[in-house]
N, C-alpha and C. Protein backbone atom coordinates (compact mmCIF):
# COMPACT_ATOMS: atom_id res chain seq x y z
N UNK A 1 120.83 102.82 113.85
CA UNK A 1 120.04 102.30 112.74
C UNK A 1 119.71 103.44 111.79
N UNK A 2 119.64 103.08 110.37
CA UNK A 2 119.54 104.19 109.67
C UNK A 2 117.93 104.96 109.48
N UNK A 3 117.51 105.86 109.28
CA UNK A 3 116.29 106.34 109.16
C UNK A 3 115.57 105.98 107.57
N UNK A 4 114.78 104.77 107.14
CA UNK A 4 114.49 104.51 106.27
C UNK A 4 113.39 105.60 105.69
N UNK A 5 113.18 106.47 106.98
CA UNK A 5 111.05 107.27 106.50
C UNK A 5 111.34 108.21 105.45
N UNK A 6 112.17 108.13 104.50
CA UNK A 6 112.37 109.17 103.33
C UNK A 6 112.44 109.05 102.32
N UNK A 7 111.72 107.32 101.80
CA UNK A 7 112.56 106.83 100.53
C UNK A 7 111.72 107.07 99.61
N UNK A 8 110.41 107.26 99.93
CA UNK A 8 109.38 107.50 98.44
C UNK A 8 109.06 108.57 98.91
N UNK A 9 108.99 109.30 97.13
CA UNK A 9 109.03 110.62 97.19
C UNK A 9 107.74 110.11 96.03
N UNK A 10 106.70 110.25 96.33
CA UNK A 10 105.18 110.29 95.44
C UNK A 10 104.84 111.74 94.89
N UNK A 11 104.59 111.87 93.33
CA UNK A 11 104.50 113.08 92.64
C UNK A 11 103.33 113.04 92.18
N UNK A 12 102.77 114.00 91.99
CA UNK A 12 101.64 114.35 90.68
C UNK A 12 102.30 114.84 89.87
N UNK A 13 102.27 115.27 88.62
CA UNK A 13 102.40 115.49 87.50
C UNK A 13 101.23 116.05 86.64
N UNK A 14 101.05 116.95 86.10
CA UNK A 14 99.69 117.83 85.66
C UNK A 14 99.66 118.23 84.28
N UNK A 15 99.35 117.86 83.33
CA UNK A 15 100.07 118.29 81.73
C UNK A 15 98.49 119.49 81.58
N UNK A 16 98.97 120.36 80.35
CA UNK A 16 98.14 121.15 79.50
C UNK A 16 96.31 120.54 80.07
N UNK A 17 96.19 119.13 79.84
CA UNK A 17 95.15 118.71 80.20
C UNK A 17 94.79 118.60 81.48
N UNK A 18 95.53 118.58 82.26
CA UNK A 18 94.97 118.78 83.63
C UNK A 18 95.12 117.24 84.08
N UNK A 19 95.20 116.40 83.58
CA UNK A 19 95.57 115.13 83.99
C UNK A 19 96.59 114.65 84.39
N UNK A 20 96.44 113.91 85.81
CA UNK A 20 97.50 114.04 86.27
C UNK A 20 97.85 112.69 86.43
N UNK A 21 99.28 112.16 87.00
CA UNK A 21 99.38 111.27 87.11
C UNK A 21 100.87 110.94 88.44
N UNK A 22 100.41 110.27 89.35
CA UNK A 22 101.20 109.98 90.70
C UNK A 22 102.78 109.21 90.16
N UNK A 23 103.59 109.41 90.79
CA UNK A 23 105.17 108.94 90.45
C UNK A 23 105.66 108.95 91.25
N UNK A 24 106.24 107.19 91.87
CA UNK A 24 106.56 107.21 93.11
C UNK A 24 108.40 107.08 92.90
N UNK A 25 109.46 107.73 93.73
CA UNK A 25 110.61 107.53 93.16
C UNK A 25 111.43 107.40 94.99
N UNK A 26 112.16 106.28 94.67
CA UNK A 26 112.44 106.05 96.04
C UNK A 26 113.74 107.07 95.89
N UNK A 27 114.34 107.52 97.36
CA UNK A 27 115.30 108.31 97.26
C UNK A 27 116.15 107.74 98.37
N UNK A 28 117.05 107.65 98.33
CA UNK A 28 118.60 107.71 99.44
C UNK A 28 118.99 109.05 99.95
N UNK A 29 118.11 109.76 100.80
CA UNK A 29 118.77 110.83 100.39
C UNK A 29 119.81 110.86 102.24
N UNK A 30 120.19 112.05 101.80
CA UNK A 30 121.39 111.59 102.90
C UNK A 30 121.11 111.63 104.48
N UNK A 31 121.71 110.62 105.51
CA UNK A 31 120.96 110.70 106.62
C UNK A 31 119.94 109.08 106.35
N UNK A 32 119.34 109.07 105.28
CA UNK A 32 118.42 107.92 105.32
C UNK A 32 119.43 106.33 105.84
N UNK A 33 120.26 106.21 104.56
CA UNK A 33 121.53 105.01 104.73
C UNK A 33 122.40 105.24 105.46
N UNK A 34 123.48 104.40 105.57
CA UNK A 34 124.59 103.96 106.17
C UNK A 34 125.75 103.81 104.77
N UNK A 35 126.49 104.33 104.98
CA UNK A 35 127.73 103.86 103.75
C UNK A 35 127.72 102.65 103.75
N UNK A 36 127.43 102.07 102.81
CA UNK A 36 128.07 100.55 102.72
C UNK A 36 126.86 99.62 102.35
N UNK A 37 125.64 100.46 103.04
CA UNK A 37 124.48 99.63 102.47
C UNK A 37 123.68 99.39 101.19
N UNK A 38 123.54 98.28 100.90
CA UNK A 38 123.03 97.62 99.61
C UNK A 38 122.02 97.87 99.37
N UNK A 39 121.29 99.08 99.84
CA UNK A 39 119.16 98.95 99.37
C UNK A 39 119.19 99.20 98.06
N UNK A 40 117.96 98.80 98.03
CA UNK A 40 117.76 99.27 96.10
C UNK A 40 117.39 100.49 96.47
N UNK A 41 117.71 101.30 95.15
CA UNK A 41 117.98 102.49 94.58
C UNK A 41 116.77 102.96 94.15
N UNK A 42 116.73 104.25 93.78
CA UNK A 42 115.66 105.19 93.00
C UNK A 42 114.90 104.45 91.49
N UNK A 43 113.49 104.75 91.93
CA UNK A 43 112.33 103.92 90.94
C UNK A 43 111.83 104.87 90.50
N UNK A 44 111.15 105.07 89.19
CA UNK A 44 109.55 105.82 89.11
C UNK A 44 108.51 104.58 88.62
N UNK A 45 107.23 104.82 89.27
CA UNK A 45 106.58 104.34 88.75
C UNK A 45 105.02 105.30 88.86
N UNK A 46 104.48 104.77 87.76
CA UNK A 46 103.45 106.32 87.76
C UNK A 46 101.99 105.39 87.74
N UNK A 47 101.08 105.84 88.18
CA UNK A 47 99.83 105.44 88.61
C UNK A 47 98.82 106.68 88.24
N UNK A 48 97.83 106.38 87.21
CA UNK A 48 96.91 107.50 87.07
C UNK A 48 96.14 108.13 88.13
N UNK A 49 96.27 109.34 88.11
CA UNK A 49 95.51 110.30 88.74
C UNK A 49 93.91 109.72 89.53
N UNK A 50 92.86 108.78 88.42
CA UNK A 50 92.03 108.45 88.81
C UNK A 50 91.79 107.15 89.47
N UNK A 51 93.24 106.80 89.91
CA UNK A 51 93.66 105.57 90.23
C UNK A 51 92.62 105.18 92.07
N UNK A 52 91.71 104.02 91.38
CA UNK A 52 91.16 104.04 93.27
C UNK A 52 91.68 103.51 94.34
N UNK A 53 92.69 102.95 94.17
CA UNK A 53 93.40 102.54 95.29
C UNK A 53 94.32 103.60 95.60
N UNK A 54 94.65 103.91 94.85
CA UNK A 54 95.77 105.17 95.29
C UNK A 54 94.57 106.42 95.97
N UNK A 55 93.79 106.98 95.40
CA UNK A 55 92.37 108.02 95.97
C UNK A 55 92.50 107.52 97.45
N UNK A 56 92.15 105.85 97.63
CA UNK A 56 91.59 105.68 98.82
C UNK A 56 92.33 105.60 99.67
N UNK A 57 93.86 105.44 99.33
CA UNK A 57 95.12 105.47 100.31
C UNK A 57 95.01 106.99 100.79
N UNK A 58 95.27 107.72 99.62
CA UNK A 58 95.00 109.32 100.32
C UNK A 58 93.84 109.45 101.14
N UNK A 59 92.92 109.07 101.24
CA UNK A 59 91.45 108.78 101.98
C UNK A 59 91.77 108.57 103.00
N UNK A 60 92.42 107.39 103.10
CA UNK A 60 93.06 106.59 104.60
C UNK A 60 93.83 107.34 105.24
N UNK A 61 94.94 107.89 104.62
CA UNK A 61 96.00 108.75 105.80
C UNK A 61 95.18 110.21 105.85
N UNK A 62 94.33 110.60 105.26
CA UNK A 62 93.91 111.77 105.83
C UNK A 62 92.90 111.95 107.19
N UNK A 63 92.14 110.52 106.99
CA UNK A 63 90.99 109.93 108.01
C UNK A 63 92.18 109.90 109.19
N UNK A 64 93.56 109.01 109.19
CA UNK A 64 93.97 108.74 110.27
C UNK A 64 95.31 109.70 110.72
N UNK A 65 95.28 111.30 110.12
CA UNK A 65 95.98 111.92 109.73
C UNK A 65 96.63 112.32 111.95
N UNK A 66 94.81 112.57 112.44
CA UNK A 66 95.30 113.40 113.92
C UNK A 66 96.05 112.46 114.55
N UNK A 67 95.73 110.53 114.58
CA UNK A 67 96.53 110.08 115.09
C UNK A 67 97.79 110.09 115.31
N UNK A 68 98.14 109.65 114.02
CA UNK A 68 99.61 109.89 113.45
C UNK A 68 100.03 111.09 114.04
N UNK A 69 99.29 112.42 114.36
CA UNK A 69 100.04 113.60 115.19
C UNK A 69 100.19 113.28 116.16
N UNK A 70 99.22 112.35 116.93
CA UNK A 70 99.53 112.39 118.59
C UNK A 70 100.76 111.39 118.62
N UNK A 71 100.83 110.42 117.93
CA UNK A 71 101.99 109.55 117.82
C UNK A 71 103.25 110.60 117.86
N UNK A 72 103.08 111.21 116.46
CA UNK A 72 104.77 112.28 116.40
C UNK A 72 104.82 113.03 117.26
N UNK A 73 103.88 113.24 117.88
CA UNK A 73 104.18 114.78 119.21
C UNK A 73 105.00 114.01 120.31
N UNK A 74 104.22 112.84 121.12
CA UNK A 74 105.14 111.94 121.92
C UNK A 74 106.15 111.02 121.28
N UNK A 75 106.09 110.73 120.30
CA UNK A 75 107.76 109.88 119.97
C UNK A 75 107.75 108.67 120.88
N UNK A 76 106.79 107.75 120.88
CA UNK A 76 107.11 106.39 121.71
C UNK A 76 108.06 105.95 121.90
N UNK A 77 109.03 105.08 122.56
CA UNK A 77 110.26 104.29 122.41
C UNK A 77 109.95 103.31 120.88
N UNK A 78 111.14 103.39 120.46
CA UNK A 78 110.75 102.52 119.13
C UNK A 78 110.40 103.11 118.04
N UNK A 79 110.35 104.39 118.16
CA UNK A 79 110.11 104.62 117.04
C UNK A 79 111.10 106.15 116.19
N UNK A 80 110.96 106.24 115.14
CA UNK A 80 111.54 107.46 114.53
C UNK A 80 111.19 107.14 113.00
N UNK A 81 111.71 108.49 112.51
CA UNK A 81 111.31 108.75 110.64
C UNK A 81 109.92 109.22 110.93
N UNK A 82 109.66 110.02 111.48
CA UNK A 82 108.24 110.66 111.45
C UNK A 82 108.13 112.00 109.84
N UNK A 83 106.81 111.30 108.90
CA UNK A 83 107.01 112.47 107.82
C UNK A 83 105.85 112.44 107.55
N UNK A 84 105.98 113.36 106.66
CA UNK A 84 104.61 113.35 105.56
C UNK A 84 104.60 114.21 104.82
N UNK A 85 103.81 113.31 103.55
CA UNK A 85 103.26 113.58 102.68
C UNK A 85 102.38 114.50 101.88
N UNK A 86 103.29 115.78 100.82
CA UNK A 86 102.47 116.82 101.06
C UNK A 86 102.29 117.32 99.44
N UNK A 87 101.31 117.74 98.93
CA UNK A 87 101.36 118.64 97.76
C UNK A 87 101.59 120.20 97.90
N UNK A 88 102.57 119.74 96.62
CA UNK A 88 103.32 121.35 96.11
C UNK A 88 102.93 121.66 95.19
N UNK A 89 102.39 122.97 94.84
CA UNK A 89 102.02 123.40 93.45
C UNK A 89 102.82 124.48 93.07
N UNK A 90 102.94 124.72 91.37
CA UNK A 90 103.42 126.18 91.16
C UNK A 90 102.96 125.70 89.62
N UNK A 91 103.40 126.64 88.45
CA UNK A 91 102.91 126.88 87.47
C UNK A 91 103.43 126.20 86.57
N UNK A 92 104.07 124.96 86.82
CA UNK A 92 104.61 123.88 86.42
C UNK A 92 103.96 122.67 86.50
N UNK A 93 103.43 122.58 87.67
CA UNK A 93 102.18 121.39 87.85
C UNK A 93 102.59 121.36 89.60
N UNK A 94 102.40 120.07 89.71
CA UNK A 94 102.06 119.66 91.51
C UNK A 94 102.40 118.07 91.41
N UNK A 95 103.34 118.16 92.57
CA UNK A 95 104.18 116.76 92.86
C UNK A 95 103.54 116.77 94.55
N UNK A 96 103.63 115.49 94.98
CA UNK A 96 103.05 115.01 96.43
C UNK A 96 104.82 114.33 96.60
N UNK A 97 105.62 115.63 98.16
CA UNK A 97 106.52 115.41 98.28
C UNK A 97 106.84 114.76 99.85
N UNK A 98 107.66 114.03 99.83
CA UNK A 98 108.16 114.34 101.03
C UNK A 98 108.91 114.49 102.10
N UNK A 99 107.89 114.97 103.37
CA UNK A 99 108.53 116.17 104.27
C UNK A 99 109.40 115.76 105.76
N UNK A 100 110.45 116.20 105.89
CA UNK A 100 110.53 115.13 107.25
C UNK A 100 112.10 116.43 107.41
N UNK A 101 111.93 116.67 108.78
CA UNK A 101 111.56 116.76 110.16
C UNK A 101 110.24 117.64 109.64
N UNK A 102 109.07 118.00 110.60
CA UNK A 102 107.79 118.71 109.95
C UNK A 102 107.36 118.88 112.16
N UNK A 103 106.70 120.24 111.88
CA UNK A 103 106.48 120.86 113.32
C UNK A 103 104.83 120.95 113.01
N UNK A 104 103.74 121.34 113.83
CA UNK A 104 103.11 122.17 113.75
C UNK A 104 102.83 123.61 114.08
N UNK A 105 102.00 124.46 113.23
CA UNK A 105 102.38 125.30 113.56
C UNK A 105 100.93 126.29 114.04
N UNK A 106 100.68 127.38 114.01
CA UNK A 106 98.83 127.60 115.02
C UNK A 106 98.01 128.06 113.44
N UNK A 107 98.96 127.58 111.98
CA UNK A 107 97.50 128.23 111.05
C UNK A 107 98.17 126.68 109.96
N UNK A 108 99.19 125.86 110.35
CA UNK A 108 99.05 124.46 110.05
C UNK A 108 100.49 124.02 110.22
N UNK A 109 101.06 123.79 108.95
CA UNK A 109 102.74 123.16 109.38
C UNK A 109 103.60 123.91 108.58
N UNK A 110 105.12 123.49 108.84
CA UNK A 110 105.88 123.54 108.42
C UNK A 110 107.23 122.59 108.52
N UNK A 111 108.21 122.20 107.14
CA UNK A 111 108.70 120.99 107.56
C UNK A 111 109.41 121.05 106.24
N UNK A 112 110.73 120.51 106.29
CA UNK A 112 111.83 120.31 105.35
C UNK A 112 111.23 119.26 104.41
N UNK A 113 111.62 119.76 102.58
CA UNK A 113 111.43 118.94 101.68
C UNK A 113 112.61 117.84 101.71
N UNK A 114 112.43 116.53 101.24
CA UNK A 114 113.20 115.38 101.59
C UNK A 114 113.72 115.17 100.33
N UNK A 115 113.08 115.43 99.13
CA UNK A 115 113.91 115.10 98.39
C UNK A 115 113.58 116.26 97.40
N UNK A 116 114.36 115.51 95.89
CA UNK A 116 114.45 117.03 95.01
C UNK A 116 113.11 116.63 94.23
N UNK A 117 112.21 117.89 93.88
CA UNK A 117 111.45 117.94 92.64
C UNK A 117 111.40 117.49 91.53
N UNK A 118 110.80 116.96 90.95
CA UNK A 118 110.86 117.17 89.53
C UNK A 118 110.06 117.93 88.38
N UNK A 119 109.06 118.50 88.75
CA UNK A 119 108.12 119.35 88.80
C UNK A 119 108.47 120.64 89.12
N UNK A 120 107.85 120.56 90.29
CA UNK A 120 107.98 121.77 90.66
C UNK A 120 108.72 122.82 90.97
N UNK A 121 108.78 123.85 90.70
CA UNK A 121 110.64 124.76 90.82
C UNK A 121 110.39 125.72 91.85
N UNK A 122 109.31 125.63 92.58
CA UNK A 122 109.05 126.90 93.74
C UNK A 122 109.60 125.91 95.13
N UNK A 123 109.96 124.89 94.90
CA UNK A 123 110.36 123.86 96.27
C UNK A 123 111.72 123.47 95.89
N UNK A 124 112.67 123.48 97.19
CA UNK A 124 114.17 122.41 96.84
C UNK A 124 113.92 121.72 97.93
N UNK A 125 114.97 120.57 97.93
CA UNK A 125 115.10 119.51 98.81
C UNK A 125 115.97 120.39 100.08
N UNK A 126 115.69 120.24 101.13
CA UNK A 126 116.32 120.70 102.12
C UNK A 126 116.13 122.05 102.70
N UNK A 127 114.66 122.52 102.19
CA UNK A 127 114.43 123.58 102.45
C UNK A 127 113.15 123.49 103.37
N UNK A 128 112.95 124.79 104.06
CA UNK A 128 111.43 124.47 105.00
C UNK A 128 110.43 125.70 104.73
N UNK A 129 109.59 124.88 104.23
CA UNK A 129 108.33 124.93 103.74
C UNK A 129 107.14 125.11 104.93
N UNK A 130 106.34 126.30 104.70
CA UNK A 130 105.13 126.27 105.16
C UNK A 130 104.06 125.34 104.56
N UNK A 131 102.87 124.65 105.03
CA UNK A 131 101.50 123.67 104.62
C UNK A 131 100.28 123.57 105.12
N UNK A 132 99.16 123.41 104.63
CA UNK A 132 98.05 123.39 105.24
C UNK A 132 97.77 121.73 105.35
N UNK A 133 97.15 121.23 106.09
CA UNK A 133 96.47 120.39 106.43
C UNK A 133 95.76 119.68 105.19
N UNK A 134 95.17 120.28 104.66
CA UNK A 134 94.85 119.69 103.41
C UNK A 134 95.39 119.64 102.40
N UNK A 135 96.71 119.86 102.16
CA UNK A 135 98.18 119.79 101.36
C UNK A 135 98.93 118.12 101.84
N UNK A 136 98.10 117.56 102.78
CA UNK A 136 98.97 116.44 103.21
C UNK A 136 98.13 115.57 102.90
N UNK A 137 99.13 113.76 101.94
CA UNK A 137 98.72 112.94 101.39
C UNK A 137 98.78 111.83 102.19
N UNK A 138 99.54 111.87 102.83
CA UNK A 138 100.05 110.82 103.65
C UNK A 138 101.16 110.76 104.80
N UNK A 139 101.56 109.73 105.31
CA UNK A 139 102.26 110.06 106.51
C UNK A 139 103.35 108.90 107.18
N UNK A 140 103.85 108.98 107.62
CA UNK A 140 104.44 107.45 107.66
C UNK A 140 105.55 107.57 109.34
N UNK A 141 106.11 106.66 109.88
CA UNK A 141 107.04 106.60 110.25
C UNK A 141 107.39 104.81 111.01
N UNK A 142 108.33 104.98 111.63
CA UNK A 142 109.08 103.61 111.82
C UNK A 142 108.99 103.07 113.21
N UNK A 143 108.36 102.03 113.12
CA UNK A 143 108.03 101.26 114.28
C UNK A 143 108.31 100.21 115.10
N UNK A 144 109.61 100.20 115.82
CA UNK A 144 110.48 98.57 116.03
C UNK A 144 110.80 98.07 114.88
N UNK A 145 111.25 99.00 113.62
CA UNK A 145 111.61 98.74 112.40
C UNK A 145 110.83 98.72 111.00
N UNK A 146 109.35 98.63 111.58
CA UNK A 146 108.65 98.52 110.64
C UNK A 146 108.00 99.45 109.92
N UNK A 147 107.59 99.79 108.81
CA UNK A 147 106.99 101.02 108.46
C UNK A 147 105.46 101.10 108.93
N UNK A 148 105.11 102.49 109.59
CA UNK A 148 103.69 102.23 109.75
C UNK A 148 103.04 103.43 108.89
N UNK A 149 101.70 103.27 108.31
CA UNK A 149 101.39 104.12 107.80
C UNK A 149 101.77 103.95 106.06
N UNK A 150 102.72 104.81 105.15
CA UNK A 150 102.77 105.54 104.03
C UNK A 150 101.96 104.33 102.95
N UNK A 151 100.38 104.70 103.46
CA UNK A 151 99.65 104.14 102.33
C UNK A 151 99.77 103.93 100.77
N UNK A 152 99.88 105.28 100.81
CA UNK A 152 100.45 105.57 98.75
C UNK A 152 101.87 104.80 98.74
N UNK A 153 102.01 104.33 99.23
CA UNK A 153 103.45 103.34 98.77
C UNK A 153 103.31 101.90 98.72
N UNK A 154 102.22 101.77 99.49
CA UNK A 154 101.62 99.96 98.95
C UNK A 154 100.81 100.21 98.30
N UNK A 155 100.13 101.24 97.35
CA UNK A 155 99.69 100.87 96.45
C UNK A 155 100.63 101.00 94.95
N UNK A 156 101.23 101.58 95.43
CA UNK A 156 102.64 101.54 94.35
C UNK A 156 103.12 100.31 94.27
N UNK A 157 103.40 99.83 95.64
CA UNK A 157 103.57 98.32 95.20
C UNK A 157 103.12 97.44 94.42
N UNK A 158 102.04 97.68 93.79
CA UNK A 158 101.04 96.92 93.29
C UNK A 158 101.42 96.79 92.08
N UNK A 159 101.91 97.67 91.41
CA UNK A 159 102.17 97.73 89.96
C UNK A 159 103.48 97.47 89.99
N UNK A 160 104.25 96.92 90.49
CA UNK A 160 105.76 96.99 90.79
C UNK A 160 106.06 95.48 90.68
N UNK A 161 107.39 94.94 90.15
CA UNK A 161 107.18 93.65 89.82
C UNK A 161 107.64 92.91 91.37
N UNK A 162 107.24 92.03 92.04
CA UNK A 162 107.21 91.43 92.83
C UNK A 162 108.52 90.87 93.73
N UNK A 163 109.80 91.21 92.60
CA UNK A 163 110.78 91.04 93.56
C UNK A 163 111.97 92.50 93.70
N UNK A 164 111.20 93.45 93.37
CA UNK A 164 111.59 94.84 93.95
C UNK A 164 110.66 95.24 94.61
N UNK A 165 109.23 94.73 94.71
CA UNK A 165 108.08 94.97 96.23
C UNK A 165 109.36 94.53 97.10
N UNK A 166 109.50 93.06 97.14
CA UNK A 166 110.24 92.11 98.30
C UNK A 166 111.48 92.95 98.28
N UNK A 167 112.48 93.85 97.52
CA UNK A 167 113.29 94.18 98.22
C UNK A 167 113.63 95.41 99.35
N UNK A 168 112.21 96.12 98.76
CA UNK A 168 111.64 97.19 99.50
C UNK A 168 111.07 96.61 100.89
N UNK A 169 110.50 95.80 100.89
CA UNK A 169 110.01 95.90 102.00
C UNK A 169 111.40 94.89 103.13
N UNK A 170 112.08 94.38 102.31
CA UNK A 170 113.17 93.64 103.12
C UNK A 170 114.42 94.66 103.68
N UNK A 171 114.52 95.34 102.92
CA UNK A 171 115.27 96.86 103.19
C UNK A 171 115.01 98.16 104.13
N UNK A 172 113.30 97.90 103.72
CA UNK A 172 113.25 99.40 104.76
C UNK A 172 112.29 98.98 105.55
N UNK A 173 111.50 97.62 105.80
CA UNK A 173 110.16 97.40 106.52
C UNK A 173 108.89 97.66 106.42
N UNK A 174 108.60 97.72 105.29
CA UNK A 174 107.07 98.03 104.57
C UNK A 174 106.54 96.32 105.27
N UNK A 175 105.35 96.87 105.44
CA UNK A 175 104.11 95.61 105.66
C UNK A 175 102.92 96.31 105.07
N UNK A 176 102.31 95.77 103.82
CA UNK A 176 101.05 96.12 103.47
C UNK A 176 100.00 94.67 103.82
N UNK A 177 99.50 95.40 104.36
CA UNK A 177 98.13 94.31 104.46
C UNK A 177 96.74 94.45 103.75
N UNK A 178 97.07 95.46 102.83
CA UNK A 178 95.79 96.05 102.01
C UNK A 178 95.83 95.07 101.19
C-alpha cells in the first residue's frame, strides 16, 4: 500500500509586514504513490496567519504532540506514514514543512524534509534537518488506512471546494470530525 503521510506540505509565508499567511500544497512526492494512481495532484490554498481554526489545530497537535510519540516509537500493527509538521525559518520568511522519516534526538529531533520549499532556501526536500519541539505544528500518520491526526489539513479543508475535500479524503483517508 502506498504511504499517503506526505501529501500536505502547510507553509507560512512572512512579507516586509510580518504577516503571515499558511499555504497548504499537497505533494506526490516519491515513495508516497504507486505508478498508475489517479490521486489529485498539488493545491495551494492559503489561510491567514490569524486564522482560529487553523491557531487551534496547531493548539491541538501540540497538546497531543507526546502521544503521537509514544504511538511512533512502537509502530502498532496497522499503521505507517509517521511525520510531522515543522517550521523553517531563514531570511526569506518561514514555511510549516513536512518531515517524515523524523527520530528523536536528547536536545529534540531530527528528520528528512518531504517536500520542496517555497520560501525558504536554507531547507531542500530530502535532506535531514535538526528541530526543536516547539518548531513542530503538527503530526499525522496512517491508521488501518485512515489518517490520524494532521489537524492543519482539515482546516484547510474548510476553505476548499467540497468535491476536492471528497477527493482527498477518498484518496488518502482523511476523517475530520472537527
Amino acid at each position: 500500500m502506498p504511504d499517503p503521510g506526505g501529501i500536505f506540505n502547510e507553509r507560512i509565508r512572512e512579507n516586509e509586514m510580518k504577516s503571515a499567511l499558511f499555504a497548504a500544497v499537497c505533494v506526490l512526492a516519491a515513495g508516497f504513490c504507486l505508478a498508475g494512481d489517479e490521486k489529485i495532484g498539488d493545491q495551494v490554498v492559503y489561510v491567514n496567519d490569524q486564522d482560529k481554526a487553523m491557531n487551534a489545530a496547531i493548539a491541538k497537535a501540540q497538546a497531543t504532540l507526546d502521544t503521537f510519540l509514544q504511538v511512533a516509537e512502537s509502530k502498532p500493527s496497522g499503521t505507517l506514514g509517521y511525520k510531522l509538521k515543522v517550521r523553517f525559518e531563514d531570511e526569506n520568511g518561514a514555511e510549516h514543512i513536512w518531515v517524515t522519516p523524523f527520530k528523536r534526538e536528547k536536545t529534540g529531533f531530527v528528520g528528512v524534509v518531504a517536500n520542496d520549499p517555497e520560501v525558504v532556501e536554507s531547507v531542500e526536500a530530502g535532506k535531514s534537518y535538526s528541530f526543536s519541539r516547539a518548531q513542530i505544528s503538527d503530526w499525522g500518520y496512517v491508521k488501518d488506512g485512515k489518517q490520524v491526526g494532521s489537524y492543519t489539513v482539515c482546516v484547510i479543508f474548510k476553505s476548499m471546494p467540497a468535491d476536492q475535500v471528497k477527493r482527498y479524503k477518498d484518496d488518502y483517508g482523511f476523517e475530520c470530525n472537527d
